[in-house]
N, C-alpha and C. Protein backbone atom coordinates (compact mmCIF):
# COMPACT_ATOMS: atom_id res chain seq x y z
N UNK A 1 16.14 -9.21 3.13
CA UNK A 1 15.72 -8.94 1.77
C UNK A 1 14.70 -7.83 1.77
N UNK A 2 14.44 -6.98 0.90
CA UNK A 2 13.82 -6.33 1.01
C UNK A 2 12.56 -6.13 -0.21
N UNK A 3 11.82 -5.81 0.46
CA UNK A 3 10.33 -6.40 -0.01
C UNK A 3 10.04 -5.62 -1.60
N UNK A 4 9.56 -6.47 -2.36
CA UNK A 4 9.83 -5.75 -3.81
C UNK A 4 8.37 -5.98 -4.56
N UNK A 5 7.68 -4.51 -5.04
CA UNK A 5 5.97 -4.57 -5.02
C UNK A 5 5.68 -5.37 -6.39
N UNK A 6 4.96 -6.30 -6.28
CA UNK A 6 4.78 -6.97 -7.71
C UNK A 6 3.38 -6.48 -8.15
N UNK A 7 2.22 -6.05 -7.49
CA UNK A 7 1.07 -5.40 -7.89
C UNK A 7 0.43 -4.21 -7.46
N UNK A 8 0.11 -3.69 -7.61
CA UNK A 8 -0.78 -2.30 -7.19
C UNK A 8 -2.20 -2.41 -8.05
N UNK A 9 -3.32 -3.17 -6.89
CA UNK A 9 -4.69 -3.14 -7.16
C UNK A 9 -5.91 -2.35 -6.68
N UNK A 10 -5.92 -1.23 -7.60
CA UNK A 10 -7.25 -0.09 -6.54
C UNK A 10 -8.22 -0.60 -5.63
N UNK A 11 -9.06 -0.27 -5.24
CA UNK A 11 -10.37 -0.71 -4.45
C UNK A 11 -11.27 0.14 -4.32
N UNK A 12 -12.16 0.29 -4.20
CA UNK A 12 -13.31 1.36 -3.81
C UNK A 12 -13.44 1.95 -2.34
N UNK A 13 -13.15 3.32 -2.26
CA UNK A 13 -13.15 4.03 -1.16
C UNK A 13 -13.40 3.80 -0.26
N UNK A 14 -15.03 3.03 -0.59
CA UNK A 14 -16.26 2.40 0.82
C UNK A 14 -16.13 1.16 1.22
N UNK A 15 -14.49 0.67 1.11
CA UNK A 15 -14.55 -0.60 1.92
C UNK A 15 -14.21 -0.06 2.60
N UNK A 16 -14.21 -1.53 4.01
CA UNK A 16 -14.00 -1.36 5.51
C UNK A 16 -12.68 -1.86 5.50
N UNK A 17 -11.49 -1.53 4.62
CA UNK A 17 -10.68 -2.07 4.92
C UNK A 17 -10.00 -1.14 5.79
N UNK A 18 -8.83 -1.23 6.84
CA UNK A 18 -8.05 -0.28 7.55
C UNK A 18 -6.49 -0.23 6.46
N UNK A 19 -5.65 1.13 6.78
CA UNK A 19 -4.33 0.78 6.36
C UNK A 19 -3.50 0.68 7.19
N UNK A 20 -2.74 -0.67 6.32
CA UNK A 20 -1.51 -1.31 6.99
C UNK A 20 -0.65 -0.04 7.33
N UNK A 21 -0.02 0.81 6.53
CA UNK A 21 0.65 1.77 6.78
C UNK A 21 0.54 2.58 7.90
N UNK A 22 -0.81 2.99 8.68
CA UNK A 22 -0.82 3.81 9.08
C UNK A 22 -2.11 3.30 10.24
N UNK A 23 -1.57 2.22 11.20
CA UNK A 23 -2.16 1.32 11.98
C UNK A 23 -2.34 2.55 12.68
N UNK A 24 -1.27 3.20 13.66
CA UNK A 24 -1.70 4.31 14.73
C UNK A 24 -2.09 5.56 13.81
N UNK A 25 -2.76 6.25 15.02
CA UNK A 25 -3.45 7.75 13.95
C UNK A 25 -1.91 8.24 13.55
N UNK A 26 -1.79 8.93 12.33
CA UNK A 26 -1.14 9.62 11.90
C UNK A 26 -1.48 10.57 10.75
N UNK A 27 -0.82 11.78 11.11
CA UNK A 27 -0.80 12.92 9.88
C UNK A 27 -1.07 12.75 8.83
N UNK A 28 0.01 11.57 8.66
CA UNK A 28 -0.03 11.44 7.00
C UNK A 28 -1.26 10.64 6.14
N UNK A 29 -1.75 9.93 6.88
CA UNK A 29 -2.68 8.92 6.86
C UNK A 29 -4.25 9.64 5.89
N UNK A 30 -4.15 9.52 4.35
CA UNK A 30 -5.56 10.30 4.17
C UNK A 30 -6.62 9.74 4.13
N UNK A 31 -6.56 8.78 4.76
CA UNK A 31 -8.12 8.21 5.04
C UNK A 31 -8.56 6.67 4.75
N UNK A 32 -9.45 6.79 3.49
CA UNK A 32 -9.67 5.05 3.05
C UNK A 32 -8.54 4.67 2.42
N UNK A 33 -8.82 3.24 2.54
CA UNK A 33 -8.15 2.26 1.61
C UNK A 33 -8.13 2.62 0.34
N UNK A 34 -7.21 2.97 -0.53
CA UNK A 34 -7.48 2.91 -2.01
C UNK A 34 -7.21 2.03 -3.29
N UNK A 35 -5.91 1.34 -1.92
CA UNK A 35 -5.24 0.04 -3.17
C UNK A 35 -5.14 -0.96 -2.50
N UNK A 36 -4.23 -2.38 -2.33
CA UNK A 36 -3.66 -3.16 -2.63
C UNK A 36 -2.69 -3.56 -2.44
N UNK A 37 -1.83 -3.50 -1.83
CA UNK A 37 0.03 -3.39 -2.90
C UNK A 37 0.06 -5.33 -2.28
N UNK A 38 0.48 -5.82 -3.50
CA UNK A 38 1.03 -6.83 -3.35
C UNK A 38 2.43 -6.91 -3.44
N UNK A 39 3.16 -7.96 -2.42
CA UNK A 39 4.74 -7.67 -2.68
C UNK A 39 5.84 -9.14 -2.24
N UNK A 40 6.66 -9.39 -2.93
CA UNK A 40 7.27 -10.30 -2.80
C UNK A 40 8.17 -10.47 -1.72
N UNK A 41 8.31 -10.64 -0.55
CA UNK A 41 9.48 -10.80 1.02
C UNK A 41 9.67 -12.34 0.75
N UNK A 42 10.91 -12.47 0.64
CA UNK A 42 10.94 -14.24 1.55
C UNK A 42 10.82 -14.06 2.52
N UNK A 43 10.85 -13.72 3.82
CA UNK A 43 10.56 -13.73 5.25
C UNK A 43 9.29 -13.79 5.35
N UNK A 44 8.08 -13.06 4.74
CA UNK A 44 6.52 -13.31 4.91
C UNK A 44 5.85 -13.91 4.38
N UNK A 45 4.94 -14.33 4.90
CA UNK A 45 3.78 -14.48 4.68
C UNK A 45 2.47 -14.42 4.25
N UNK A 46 2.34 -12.98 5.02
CA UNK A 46 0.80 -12.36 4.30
C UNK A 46 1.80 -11.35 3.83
N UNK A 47 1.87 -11.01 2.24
CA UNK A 47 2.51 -10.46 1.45
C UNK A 47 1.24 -9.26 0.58
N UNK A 48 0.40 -8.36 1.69
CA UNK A 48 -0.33 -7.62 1.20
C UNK A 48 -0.72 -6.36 1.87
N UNK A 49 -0.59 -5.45 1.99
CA UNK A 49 -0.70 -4.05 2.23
C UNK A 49 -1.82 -3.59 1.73
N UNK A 50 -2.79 -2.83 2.83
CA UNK A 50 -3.69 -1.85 2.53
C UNK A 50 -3.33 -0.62 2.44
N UNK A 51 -3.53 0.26 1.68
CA UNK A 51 -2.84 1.86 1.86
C UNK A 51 -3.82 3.00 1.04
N UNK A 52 -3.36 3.91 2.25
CA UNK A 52 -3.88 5.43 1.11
C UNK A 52 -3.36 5.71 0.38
N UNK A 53 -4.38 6.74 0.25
CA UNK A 53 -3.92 7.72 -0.75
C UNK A 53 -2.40 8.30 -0.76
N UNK A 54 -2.19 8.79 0.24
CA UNK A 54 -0.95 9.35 0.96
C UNK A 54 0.11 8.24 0.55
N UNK A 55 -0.12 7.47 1.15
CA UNK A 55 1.13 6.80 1.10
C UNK A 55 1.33 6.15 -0.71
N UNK A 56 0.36 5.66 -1.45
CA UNK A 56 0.09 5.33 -2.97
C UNK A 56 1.39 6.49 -3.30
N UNK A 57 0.86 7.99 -2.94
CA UNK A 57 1.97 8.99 -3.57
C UNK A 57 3.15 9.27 -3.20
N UNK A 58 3.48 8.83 -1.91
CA UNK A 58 4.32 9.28 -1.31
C UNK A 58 6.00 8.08 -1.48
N UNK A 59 5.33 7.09 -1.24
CA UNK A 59 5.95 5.75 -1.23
C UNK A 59 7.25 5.69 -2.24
N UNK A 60 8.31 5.59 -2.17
CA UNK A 60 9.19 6.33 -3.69
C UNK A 60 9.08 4.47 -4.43
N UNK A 61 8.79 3.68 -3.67
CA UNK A 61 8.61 2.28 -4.56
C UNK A 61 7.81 2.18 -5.02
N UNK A 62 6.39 2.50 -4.63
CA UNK A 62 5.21 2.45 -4.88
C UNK A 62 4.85 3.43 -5.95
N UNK A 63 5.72 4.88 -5.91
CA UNK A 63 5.62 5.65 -7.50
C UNK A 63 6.20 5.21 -8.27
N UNK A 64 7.54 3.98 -7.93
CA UNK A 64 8.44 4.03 -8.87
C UNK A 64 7.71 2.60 -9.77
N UNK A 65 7.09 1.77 -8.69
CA UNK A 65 6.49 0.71 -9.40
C UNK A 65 5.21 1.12 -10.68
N UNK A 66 4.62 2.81 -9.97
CA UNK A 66 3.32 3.17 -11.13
C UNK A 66 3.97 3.83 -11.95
N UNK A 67 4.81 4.35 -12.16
CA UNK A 67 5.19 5.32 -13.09
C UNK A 67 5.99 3.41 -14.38
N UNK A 68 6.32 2.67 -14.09
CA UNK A 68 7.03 1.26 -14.67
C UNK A 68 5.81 0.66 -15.13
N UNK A 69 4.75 1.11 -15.12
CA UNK A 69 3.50 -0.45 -15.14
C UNK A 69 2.19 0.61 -15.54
């Protein structure tokens, strides 16, 4: 099944959170935490994602869920 985003909640720059997305260094990776994404899997569990900036824009579910809401 594939995982389907039910929230997108900002956060403030200056947490210590890390992103899920982008555990090893990578390019794309712009830095802090900025959101949230909550998301529905039957297979999981912890059903929550930290992410940048980068990925917030990049993500075609994650635009398609902000551009819907």
């Amino acid at each position: 099944m594939k995982s389907v985003i039910t929230a997108i909640d900002k956060v403030s720059p200056d947490n210590p959170l890390k992103c899920s997305m982008h555990t090893a260094p990578s390019p794309n990776c712009s830095g802090p935490v900025v959101a949230v994404v909550t998301f529905d899997d039957a297979g999981g569990t912890d059903n929550h994602w930290n992410v940048c900036q980068w990925w917030l824009t990049h993500n075609p579910d994650a635009v398609a869920f902000q551009q819907g809401h």
